[in-house]
Protein backbone atom coordinates (compact mmCIF):
# COMPACT_ATOMS: atom_id res chain seq x y z
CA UNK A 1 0.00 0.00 0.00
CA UNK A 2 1.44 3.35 -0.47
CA UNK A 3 2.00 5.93 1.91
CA UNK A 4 0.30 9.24 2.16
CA UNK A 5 4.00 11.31 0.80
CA UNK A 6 3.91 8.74 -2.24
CA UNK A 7 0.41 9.48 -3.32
CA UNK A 8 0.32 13.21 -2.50
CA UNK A 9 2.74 14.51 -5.41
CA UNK A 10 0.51 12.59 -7.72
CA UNK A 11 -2.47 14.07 -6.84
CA UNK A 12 -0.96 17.59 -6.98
CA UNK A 13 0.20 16.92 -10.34
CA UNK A 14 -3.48 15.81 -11.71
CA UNK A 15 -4.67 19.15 -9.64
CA UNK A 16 -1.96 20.95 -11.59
CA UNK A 17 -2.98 19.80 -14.82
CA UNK A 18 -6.25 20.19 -14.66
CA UNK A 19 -6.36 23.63 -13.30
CA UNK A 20 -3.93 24.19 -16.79
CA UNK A 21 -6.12 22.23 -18.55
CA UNK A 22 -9.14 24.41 -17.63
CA UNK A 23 -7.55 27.64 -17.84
CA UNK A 24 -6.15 26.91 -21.62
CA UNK A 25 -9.74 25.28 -22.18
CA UNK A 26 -10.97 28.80 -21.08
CA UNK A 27 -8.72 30.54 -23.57
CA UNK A 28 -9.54 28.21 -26.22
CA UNK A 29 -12.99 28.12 -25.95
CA UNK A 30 -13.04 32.55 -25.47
CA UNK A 31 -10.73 32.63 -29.09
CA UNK A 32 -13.33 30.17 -30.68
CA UNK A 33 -16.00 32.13 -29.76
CA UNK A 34 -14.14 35.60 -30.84
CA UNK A 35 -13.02 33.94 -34.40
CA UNK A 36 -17.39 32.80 -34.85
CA UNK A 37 -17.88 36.53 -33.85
CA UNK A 38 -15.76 38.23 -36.36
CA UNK A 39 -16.87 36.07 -38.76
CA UNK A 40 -20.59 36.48 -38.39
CA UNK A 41 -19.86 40.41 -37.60
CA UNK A 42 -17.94 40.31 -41.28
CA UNK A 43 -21.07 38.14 -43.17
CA UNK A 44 -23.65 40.41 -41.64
CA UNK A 45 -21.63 43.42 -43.83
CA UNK A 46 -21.12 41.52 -46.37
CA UNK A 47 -25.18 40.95 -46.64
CA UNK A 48 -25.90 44.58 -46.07
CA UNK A 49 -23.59 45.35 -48.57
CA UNK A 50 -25.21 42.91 -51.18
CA UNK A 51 -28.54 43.96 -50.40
CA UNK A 52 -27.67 47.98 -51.41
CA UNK A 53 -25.78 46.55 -54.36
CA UNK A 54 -22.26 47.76 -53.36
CA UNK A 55 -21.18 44.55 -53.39
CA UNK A 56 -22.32 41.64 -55.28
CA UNK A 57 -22.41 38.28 -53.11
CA UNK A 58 -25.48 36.79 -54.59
CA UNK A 59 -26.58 36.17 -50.99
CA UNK A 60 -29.52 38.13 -50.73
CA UNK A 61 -32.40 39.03 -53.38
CA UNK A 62 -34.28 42.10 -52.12
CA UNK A 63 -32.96 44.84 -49.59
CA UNK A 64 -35.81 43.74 -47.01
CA UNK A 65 -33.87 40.30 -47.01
CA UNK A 66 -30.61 41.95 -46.23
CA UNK A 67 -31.54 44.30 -43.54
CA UNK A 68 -33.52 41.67 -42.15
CA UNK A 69 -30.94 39.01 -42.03
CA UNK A 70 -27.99 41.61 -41.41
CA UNK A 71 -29.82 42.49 -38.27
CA UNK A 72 -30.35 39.12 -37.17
CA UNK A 73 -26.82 37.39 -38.39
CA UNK A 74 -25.24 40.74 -36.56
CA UNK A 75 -27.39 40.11 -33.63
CA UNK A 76 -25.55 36.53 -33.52
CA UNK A 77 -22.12 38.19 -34.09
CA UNK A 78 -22.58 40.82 -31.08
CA UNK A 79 -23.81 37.45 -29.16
CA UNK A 80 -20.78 35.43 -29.78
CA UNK A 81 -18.53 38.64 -29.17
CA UNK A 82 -20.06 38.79 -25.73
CA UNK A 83 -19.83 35.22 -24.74
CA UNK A 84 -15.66 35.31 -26.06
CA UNK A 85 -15.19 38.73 -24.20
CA UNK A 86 -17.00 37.21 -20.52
CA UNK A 87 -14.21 35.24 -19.73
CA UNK A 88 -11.08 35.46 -18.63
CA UNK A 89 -9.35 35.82 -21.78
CA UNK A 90 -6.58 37.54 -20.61
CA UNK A 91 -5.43 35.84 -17.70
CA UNK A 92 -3.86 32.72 -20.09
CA UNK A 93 -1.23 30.48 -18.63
CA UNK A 94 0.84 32.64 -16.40
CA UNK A 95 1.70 31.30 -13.48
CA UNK A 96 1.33 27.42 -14.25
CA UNK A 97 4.16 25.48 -13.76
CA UNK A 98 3.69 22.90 -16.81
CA UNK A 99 5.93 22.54 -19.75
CA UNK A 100 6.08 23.46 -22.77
CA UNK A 101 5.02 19.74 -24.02
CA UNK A 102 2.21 19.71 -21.73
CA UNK A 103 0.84 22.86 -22.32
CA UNK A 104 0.58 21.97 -26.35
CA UNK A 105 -0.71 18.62 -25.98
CA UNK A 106 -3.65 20.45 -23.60
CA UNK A 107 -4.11 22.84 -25.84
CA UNK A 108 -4.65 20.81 -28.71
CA UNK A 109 -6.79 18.46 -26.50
CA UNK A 110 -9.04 21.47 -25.73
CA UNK A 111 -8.77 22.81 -29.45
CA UNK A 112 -10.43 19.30 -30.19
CA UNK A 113 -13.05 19.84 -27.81
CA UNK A 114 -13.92 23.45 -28.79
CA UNK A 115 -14.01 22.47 -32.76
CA UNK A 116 -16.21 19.67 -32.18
CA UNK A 117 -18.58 22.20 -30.07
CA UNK A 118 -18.64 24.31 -32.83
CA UNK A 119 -19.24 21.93 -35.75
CA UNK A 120 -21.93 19.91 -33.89
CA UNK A 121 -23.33 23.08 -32.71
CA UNK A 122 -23.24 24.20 -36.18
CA UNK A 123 -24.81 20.78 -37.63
CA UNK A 124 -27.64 21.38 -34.93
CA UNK A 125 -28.65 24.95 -36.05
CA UNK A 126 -28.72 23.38 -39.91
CA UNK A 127 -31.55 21.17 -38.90
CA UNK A 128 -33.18 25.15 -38.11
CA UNK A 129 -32.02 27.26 -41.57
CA UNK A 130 -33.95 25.56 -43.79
CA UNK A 131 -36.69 27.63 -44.24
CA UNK A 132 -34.90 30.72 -43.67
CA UNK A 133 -33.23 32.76 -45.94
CA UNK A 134 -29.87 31.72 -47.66
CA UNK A 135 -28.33 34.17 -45.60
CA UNK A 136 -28.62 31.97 -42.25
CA UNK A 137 -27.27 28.66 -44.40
CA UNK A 138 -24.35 30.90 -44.49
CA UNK A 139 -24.11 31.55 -40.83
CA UNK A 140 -24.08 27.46 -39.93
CA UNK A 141 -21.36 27.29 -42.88
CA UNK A 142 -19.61 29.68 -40.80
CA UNK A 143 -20.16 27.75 -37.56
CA UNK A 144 -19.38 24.21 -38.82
CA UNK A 145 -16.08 26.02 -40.92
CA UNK A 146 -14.49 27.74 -37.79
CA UNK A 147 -15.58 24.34 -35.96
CA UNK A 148 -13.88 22.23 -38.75
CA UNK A 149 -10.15 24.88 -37.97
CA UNK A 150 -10.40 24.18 -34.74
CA UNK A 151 -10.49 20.76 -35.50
CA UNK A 152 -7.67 20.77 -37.89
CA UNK A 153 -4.95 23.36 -38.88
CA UNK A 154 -5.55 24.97 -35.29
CA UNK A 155 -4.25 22.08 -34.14
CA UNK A 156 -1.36 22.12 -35.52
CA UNK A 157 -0.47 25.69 -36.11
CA UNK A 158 -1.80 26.56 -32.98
CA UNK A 159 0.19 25.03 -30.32
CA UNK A 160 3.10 25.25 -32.53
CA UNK A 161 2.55 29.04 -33.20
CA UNK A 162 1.99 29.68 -29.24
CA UNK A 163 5.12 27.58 -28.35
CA UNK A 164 7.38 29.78 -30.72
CA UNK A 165 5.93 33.01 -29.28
CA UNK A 166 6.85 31.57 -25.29
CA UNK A 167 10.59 30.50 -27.04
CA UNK A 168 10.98 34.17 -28.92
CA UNK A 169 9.01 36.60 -27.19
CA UNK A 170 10.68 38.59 -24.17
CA UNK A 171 9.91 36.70 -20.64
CA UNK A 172 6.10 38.32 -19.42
CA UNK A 173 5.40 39.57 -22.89
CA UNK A 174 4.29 36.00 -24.49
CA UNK A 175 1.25 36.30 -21.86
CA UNK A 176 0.01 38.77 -24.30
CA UNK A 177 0.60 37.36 -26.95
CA UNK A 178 -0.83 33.93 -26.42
CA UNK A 179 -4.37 34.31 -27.55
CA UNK A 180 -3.81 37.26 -30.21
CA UNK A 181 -1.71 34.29 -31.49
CA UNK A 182 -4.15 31.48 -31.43
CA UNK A 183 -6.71 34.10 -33.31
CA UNK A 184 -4.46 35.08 -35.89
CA UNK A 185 -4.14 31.17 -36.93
CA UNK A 186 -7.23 29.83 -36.15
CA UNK A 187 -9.14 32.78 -37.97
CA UNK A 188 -6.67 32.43 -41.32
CA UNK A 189 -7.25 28.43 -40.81
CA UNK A 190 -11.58 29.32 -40.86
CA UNK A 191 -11.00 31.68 -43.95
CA UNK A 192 -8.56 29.11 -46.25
CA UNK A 193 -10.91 26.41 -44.76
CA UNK A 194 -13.93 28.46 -46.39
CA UNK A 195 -12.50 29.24 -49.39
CA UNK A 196 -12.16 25.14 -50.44
């Protein structure tokens, strides 16, 4: 049987990575929700913008359309913006004693968790669009494509991206520069992603 000293390091180890693992989940999840935000903020413009004819998207047909579904797909936008900007997006790993190693492999663990949110959640608003306007088929593309980034080239790029900025970046500074990172990639993964 082991002794209390032998099973005590153990369990503060599990404590330690989990209270990483939620903390990076918490960042993930708060950069997911900020990458479905822009993107929704950027296809409500981009249906305004078809329905007065400045720009030609083929999205809408009539300018009620467009205001209409502007307002509502911008509604959604403002919504996601609000549910990314609620947590503690800022606080990222500082102050977490876990390597390098460990902090990529729960990072891409939580990416994987976040994606799969987002492209389920996505699948279960589809069931919803289709007797709405093309304009909200668009929005679950959007969902299900940022879901699909997370569950890919975020993956990758992401950790991989974060771990150079903690190697390169000035000791303190690659706090800041954490989730900024993780946006940059994950949004550019949900645009070349979309553009297939």
């Amino acid at each position: 049987m082991a002794s209390a000293q032998e099973v005590l390091p153990r369990e503060s180890g599990a404590r330690r990575l989990s209270r990483a693992g939620l903390r990076i989940f918490v960042t993930t999840f708060d950069v997911g929700f900020l990458v479905l935000a822009t993107s929704l903020l950027g296809l409500a413009l981009a249906v305004l913008l078809d329905g007065f004819e400045i720009a030609d998207t083929e999205i809408v047909t009539s300018v009620g359309e467009a205001l209409g579904s502007a307002l509502v797909i911008a509604v959604l936008g403002a919504f996601a913006l609000g549910v990314a900007v609620e947590g503690p997006l800022y606080r990222g790993e500082e102050g977490l004693s876990i390597s390098y190693l460990e902090q990529a492999v729960l990072r891409a663990s939580c990416l994987l968790v976040v994606g799969s949110g987002l492209v389920l959640l996505g699948r279960l608003l589809d069931q919803f669009t289709a007797d709405l306007p093309a304009p909200f088929e668009v929005v679950t593309t959007f969902v299900v494509t940022v879901g699909f980034a997370g569950l890919t080239a975020t993956v990758v790029l992401g950790p991989a991206a974060v771990w150079a900025i903690q190697r390169l970046a000035p000791p303190g500074l690659w706090i800041e520069l954490e989730w900024p990172t993780l946006y940059v990639v994950w949004a550019l993964s949900t645009a070349f992603i979309f553009m297939l």
